[in-house]
PDB file of N, CA and C in Angstrom:
ATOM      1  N   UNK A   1      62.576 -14.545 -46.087  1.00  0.00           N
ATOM      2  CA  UNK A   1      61.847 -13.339 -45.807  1.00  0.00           C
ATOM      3  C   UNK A   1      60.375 -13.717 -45.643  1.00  0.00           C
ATOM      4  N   UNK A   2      59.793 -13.148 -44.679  1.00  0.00           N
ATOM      5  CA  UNK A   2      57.847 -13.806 -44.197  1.00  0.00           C
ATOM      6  C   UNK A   2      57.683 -12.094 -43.975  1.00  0.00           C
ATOM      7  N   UNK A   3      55.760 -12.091 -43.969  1.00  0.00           N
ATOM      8  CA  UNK A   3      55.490 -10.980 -44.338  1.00  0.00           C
ATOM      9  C   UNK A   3      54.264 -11.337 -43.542  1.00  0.00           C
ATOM     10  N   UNK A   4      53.603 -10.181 -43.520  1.00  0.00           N
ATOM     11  CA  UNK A   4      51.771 -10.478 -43.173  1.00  0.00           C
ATOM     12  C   UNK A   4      51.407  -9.144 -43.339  1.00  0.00           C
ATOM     13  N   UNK A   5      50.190  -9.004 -43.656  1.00  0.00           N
ATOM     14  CA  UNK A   5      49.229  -7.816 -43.794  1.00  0.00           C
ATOM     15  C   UNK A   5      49.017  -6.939 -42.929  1.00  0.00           C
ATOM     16  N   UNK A   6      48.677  -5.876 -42.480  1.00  0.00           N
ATOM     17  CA  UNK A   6      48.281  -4.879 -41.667  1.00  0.00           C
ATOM     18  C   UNK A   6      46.928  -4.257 -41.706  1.00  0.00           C
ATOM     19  N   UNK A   7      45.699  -4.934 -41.568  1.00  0.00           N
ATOM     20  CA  UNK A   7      44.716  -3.903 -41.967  1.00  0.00           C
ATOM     21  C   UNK A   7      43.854  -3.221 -40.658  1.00  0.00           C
ATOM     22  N   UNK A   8      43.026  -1.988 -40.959  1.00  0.00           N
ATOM     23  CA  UNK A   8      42.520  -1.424 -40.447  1.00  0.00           C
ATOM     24  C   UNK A   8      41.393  -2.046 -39.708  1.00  0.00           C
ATOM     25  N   UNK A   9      41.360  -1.478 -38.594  1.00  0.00           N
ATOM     26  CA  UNK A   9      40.509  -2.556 -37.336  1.00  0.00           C
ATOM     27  C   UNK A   9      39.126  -2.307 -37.187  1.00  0.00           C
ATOM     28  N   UNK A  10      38.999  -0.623 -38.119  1.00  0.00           N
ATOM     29  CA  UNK A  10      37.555  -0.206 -38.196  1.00  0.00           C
ATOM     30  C   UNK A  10      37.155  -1.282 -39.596  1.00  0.00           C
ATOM     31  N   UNK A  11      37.893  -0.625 -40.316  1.00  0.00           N
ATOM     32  CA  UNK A  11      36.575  -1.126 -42.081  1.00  0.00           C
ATOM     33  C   UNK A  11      37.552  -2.197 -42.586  1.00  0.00           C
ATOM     34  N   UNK A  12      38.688  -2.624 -41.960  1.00  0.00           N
ATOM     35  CA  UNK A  12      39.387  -4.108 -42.041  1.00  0.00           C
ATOM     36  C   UNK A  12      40.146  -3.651 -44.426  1.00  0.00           C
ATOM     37  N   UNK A  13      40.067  -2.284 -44.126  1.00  0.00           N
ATOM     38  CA  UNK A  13      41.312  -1.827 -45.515  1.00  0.00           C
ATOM     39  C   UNK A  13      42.833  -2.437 -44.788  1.00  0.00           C
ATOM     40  N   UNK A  14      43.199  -2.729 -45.739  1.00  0.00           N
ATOM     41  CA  UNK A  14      44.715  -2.784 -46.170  1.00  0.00           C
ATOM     42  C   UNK A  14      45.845  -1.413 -45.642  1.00  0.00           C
ATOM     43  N   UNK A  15      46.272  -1.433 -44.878  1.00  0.00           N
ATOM     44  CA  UNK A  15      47.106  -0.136 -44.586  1.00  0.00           C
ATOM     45  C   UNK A  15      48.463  -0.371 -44.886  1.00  0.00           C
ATOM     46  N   UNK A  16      49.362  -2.084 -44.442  1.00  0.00           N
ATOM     47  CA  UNK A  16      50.687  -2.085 -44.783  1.00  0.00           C
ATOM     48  C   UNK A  16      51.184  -3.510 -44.840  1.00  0.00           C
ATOM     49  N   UNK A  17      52.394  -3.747 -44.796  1.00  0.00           N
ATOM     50  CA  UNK A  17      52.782  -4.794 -44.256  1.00  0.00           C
ATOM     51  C   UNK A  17      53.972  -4.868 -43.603  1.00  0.00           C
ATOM     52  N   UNK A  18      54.152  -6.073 -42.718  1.00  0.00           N
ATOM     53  CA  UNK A  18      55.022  -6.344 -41.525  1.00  0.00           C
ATOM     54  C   UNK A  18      55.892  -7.212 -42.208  1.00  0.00           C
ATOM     55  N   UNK A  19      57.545  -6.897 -42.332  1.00  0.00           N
ATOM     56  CA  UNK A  19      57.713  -8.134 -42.827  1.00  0.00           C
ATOM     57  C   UNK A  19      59.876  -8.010 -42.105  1.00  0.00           C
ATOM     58  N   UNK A  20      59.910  -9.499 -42.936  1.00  0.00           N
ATOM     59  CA  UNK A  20      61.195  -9.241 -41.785  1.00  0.00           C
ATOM     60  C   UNK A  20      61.880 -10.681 -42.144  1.00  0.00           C
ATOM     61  N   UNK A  21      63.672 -10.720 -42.422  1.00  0.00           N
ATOM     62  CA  UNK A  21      64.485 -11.561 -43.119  1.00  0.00           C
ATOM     63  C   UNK A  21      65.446 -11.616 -42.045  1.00  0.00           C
ATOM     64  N   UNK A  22      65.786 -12.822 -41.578  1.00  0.00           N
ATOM     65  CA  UNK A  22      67.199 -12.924 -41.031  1.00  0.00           C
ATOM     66  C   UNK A  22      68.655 -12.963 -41.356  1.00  0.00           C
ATOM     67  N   UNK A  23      68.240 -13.368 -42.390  1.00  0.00           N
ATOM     68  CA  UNK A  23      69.650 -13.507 -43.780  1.00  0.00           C
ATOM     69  C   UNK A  23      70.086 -11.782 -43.744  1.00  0.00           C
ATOM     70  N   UNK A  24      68.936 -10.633 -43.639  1.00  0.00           N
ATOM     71  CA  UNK A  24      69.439  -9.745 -43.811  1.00  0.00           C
ATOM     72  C   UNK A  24      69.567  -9.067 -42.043  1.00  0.00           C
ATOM     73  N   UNK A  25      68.906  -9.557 -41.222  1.00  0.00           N
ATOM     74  CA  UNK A  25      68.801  -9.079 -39.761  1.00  0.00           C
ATOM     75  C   UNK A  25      68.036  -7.545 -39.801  1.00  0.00           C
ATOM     76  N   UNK A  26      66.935  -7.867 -40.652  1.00  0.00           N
ATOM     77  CA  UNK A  26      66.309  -6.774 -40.629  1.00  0.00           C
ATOM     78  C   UNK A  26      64.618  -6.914 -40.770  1.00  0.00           C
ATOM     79  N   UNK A  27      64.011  -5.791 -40.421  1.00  0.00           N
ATOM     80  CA  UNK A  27      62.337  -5.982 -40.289  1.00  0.00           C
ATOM     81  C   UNK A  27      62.230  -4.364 -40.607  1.00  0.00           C
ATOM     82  N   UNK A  28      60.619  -4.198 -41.144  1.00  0.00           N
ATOM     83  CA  UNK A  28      60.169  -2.967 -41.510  1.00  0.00           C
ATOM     84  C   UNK A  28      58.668  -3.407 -41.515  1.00  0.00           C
ATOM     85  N   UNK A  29      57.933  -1.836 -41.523  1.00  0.00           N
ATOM     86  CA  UNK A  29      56.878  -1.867 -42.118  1.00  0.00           C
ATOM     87  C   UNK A  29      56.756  -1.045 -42.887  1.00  0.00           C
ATOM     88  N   UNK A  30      56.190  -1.233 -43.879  1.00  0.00           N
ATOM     89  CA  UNK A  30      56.043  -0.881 -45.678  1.00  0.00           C
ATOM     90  C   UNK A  30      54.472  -0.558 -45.429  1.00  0.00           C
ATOM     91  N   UNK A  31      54.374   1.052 -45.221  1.00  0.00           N
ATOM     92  CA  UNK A  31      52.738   1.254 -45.470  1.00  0.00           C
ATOM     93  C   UNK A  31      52.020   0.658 -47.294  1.00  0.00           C
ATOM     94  N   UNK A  32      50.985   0.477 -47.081  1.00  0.00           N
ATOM     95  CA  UNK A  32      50.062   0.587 -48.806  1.00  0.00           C
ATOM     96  C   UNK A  32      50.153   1.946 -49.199  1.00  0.00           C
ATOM     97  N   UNK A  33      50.706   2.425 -50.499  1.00  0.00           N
ATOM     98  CA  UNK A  33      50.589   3.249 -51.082  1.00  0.00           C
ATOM     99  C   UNK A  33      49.012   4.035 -51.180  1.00  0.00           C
ATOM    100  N   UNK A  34      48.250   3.476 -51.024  1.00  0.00           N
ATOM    101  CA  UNK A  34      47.044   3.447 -51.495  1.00  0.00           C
ATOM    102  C   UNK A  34      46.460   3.678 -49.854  1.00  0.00           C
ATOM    103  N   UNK A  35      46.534   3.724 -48.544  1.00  0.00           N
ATOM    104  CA  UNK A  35      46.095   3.910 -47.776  1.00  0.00           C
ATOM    105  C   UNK A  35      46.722   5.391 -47.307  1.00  0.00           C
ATOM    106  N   UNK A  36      46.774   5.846 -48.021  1.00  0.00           N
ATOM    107  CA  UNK A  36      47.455   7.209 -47.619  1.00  0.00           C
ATOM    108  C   UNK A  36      47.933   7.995 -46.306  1.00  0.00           C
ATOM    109  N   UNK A  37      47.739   8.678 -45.838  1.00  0.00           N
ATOM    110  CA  UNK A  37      48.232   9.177 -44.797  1.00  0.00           C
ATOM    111  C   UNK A  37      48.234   8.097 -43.504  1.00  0.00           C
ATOM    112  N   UNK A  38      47.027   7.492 -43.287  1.00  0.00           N
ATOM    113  CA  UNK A  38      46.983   6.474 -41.966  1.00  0.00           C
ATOM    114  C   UNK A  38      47.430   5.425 -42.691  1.00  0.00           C
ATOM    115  N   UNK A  39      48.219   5.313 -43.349  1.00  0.00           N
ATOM    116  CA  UNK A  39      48.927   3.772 -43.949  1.00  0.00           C
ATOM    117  C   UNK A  39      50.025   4.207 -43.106  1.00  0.00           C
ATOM    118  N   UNK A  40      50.348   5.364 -43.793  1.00  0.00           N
ATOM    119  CA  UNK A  40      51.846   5.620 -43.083  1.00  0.00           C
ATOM    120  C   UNK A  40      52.080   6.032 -41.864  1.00  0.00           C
ATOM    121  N   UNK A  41      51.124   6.943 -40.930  1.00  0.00           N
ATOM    122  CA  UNK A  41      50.865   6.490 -39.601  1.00  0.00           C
ATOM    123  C   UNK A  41      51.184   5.627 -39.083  1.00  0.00           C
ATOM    124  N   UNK A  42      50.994   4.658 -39.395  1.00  0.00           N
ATOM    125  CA  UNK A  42      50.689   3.549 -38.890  1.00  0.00           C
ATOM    126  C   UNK A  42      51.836   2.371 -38.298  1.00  0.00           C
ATOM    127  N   UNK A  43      52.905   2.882 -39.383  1.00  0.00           N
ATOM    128  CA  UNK A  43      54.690   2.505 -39.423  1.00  0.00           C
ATOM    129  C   UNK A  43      55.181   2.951 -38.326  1.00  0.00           C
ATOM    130  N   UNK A  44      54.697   3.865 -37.637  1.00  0.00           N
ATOM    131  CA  UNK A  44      55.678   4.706 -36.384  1.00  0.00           C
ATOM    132  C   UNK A  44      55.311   3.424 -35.283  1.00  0.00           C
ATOM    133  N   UNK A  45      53.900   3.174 -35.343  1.00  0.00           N
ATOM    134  CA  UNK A  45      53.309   2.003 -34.187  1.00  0.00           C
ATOM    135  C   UNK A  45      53.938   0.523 -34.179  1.00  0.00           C
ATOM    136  N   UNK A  46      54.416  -0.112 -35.308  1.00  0.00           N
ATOM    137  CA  UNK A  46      54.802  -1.343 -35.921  1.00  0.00           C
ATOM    138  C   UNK A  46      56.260  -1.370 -36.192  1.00  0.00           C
ATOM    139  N   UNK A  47      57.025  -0.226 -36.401  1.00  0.00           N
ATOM    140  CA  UNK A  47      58.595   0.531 -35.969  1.00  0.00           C
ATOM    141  C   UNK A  47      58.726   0.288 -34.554  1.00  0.00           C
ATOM    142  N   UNK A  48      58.385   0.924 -33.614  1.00  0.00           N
ATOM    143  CA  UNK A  48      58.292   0.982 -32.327  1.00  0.00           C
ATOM    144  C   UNK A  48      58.601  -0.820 -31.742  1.00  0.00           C
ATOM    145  N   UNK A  49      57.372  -1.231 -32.403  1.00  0.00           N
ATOM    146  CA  UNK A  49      57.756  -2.634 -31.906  1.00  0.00           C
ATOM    147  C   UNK A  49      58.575  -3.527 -32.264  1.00  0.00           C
ATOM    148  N   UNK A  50      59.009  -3.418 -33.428  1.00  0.00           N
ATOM    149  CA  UNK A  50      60.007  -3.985 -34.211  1.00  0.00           C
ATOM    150  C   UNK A  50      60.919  -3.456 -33.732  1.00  0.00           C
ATOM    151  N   UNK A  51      61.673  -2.858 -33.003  1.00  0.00           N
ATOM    152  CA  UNK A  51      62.585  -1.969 -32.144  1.00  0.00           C
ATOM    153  C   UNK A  51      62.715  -2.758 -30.579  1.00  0.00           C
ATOM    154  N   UNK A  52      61.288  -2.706 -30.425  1.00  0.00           N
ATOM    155  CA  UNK A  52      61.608  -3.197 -29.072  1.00  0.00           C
ATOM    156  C   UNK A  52      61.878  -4.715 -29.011  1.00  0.00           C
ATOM    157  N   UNK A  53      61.322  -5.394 -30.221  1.00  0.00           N
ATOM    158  CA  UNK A  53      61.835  -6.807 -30.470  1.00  0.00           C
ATOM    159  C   UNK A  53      63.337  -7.091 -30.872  1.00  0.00           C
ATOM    160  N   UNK A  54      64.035  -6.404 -30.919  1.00  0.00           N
ATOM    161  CA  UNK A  54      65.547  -6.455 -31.560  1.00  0.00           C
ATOM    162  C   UNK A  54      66.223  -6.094 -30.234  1.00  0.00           C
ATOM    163  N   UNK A  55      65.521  -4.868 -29.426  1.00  0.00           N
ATOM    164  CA  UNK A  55      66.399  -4.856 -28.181  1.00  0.00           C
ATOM    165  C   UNK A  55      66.356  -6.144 -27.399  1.00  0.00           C
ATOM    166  N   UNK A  56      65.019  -6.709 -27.488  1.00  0.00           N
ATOM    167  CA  UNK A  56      65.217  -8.096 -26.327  1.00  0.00           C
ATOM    168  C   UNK A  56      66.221  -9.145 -27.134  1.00  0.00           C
ATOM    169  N   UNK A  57      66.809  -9.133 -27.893  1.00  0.00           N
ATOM    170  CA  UNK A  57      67.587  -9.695 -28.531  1.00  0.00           C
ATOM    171  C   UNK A  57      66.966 -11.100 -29.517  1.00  0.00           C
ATOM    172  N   UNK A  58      65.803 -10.979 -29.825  1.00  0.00           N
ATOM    173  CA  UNK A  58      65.131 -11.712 -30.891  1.00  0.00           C
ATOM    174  C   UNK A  58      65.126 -11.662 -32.358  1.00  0.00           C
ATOM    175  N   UNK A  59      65.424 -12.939 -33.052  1.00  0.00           N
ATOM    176  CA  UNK A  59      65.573 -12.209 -34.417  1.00  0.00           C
ATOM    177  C   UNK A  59      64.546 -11.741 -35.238  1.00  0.00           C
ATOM    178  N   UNK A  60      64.680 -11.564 -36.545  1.00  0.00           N
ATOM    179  CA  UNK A  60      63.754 -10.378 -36.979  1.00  0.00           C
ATOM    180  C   UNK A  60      62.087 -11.522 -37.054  1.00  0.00           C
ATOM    181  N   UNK A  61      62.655 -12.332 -37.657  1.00  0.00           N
ATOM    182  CA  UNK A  61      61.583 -13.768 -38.221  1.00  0.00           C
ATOM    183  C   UNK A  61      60.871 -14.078 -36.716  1.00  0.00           C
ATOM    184  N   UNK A  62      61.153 -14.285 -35.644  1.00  0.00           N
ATOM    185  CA  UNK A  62      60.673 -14.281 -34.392  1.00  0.00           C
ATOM    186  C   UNK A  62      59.725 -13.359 -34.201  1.00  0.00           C
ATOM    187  N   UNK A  63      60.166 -12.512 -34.156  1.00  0.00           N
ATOM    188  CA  UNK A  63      59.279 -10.962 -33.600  1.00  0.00           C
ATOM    189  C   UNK A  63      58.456 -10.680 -34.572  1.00  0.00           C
ATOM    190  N   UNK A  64      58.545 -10.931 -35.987  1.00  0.00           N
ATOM    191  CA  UNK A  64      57.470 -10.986 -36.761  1.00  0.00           C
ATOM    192  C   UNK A  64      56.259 -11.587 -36.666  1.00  0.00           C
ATOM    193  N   UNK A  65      56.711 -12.713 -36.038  1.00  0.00           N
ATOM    194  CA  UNK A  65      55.532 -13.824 -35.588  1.00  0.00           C
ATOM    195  C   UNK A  65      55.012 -13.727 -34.110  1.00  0.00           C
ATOM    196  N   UNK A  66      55.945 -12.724 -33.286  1.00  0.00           N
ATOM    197  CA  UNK A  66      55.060 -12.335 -32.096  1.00  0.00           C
ATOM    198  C   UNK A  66      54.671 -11.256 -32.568  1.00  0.00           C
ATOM    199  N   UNK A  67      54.461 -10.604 -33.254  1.00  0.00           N
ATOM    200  CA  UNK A  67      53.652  -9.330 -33.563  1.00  0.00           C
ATOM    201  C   UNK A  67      52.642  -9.898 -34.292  1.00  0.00           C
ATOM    202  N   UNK A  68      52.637 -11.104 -35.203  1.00  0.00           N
ATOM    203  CA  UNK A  68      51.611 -11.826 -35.706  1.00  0.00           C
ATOM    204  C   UNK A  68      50.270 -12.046 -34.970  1.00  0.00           C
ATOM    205  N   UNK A  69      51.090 -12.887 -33.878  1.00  0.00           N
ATOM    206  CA  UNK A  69      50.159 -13.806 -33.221  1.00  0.00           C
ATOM    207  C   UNK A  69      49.505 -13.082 -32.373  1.00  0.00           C
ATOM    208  N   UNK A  70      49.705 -11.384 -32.493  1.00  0.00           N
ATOM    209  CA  UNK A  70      48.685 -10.412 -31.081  1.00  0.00           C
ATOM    210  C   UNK A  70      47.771 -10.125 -32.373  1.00  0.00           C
ATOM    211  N   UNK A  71      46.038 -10.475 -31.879  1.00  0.00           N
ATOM    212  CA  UNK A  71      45.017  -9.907 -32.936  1.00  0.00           C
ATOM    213  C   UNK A  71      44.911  -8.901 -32.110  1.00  0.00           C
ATOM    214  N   UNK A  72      45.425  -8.419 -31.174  1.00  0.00           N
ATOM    215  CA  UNK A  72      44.285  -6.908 -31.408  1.00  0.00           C
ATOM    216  C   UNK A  72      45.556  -5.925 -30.773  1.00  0.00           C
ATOM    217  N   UNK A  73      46.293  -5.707 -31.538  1.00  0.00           N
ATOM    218  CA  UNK A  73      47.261  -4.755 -31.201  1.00  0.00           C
ATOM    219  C   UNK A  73      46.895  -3.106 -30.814  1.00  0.00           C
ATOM    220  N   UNK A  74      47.445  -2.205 -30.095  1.00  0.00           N
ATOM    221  CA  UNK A  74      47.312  -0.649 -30.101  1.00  0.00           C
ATOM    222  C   UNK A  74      47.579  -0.437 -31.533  1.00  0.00           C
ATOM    223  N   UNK A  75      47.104   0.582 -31.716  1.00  0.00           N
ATOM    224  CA  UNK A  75      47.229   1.212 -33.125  1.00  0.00           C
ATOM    225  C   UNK A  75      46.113   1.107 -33.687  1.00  0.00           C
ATOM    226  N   UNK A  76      46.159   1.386 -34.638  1.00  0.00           N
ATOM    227  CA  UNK A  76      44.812   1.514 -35.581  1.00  0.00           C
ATOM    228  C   UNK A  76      44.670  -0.135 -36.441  1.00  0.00           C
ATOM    229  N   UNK A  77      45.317  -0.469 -36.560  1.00  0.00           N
ATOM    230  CA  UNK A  77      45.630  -1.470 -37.585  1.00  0.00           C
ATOM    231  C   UNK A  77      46.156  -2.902 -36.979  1.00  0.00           C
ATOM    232  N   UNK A  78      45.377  -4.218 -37.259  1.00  0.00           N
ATOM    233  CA  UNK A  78      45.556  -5.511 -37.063  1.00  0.00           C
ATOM    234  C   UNK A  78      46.495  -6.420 -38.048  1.00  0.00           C
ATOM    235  N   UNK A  79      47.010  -7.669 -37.669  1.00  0.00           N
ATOM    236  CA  UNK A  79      47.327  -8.810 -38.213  1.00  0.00           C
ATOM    237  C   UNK A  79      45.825  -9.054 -39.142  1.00  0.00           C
ATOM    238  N   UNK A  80      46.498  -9.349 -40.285  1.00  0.00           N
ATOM    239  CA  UNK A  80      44.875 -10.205 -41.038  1.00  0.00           C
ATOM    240  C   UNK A  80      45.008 -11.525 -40.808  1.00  0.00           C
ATOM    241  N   UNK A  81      44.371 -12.487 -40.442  1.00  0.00           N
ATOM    242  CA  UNK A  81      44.262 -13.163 -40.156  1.00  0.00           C
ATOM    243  C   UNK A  81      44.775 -14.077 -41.562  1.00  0.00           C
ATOM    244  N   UNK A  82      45.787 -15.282 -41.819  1.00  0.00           N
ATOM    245  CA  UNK A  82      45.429 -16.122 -42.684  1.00  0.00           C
ATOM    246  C   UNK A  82      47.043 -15.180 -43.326  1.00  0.00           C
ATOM    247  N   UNK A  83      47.375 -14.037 -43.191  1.00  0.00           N
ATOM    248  CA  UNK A  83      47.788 -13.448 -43.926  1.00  0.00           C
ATOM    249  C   UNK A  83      49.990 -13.966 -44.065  1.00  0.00           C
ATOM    250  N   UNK A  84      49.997 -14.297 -43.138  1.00  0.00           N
ATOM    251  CA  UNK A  84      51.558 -14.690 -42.985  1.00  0.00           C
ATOM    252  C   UNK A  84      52.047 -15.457 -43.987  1.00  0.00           C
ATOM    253  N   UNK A  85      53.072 -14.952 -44.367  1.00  0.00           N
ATOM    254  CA  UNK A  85      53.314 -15.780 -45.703  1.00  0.00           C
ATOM    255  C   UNK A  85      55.079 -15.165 -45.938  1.00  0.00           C
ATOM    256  N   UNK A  86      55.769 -15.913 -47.490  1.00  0.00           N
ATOM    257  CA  UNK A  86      56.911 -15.558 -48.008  1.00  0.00           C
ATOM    258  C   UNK A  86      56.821 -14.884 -48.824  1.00  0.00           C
ATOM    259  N   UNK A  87      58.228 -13.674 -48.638  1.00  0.00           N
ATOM    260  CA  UNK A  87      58.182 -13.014 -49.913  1.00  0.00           C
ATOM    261  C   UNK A  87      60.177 -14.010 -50.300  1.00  0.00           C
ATOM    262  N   UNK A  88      60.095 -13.138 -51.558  1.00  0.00           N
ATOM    263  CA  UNK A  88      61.711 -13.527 -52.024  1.00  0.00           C
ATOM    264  C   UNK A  88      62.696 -12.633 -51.252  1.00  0.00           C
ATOM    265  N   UNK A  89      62.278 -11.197 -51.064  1.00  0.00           N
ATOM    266  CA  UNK A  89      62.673 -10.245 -50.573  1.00  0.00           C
ATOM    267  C   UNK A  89      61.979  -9.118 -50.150  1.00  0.00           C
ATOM    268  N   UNK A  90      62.930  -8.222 -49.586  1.00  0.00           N
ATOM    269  CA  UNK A  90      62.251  -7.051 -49.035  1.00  0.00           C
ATOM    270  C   UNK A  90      61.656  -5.921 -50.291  1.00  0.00           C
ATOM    271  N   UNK A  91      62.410  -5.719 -51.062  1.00  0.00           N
ATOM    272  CA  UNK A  91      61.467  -5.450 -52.176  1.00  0.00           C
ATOM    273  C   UNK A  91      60.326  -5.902 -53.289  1.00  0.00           C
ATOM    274  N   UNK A  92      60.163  -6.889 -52.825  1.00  0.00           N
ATOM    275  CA  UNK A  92      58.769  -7.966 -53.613  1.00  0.00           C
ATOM    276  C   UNK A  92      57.927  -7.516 -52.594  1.00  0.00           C
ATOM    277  N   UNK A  93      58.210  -7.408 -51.042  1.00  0.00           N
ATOM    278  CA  UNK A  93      56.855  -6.520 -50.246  1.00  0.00           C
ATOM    279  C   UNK A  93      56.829  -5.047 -50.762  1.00  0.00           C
ATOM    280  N   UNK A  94      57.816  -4.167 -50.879  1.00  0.00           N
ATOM    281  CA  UNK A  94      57.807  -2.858 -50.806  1.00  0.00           C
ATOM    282  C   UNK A  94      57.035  -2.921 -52.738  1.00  0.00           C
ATOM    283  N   UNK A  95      57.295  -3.677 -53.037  1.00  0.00           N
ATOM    284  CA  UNK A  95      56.334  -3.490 -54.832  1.00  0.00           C
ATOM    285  C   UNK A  95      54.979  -4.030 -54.650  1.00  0.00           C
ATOM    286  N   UNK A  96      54.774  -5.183 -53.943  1.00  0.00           N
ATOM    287  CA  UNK A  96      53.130  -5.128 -53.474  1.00  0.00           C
ATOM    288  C   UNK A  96      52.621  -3.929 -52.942  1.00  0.00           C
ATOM    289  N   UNK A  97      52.955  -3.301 -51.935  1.00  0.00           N
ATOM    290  CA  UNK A  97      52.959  -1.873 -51.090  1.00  0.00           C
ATOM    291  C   UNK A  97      52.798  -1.220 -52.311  1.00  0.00           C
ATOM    292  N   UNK A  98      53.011  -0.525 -53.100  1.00  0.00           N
ATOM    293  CA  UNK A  98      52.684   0.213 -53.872  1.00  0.00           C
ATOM    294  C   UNK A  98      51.751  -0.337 -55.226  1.00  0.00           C
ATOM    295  N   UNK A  99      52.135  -1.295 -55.709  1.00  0.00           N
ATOM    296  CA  UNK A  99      51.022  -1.611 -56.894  1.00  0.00           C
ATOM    297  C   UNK A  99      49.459  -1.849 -56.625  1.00  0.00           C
ATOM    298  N   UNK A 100      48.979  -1.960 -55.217  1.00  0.00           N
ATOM    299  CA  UNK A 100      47.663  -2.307 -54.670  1.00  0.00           C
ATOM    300  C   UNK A 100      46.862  -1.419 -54.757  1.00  0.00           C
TER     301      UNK A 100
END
């Protein structure tokens, strides 16, 4: 399971994270609890693409890392730079997401 940050492109806050396991053939984005309403906004934009990466038939760990490697995506919210990394699972992101 690999993960990376989501932050805001104005004041560079924390809004979510991108993350995504092949073992399970699955990807999400997990707004920050703590970025409230435009955290979660923000999932419909990073859904969308994670959608359209599964239709071209790419796996989840792939498309994570092409959604990585665009710094300046539509939406409100960027890749942080530096930020790509492992979790154990999809719930070790979804408990960062909220304890922050």
């Amino acid at each position: 399971m690999r993960y990376f940050t989501v932050v805001d492109k104005q004041g560079g806050a924390i809004l979510g994270y991108v993350w995504a396991g092949d073992e399970e053939d699955a990807a999400a984005y997990e707004p920050r609890q703590t970025a409230g309403p435009r955290g979660a906004n923000e999932g419909g934009f990073w859904g969308r693409r994670l959608r359209r990466a599964k239709e071209r038939g790419i796996r989840p760990t792939q498309a994570l890392t092409e959604l990585y490697g665009d710094p300046e995506p539509g939406g409100k919210g960027r890749p942080l730079p530096g930020s790509l990394t492992d979790a154990p699972n999809a719930a070790a992101v979804e408990a960062l997401a909220k304890d922050e």
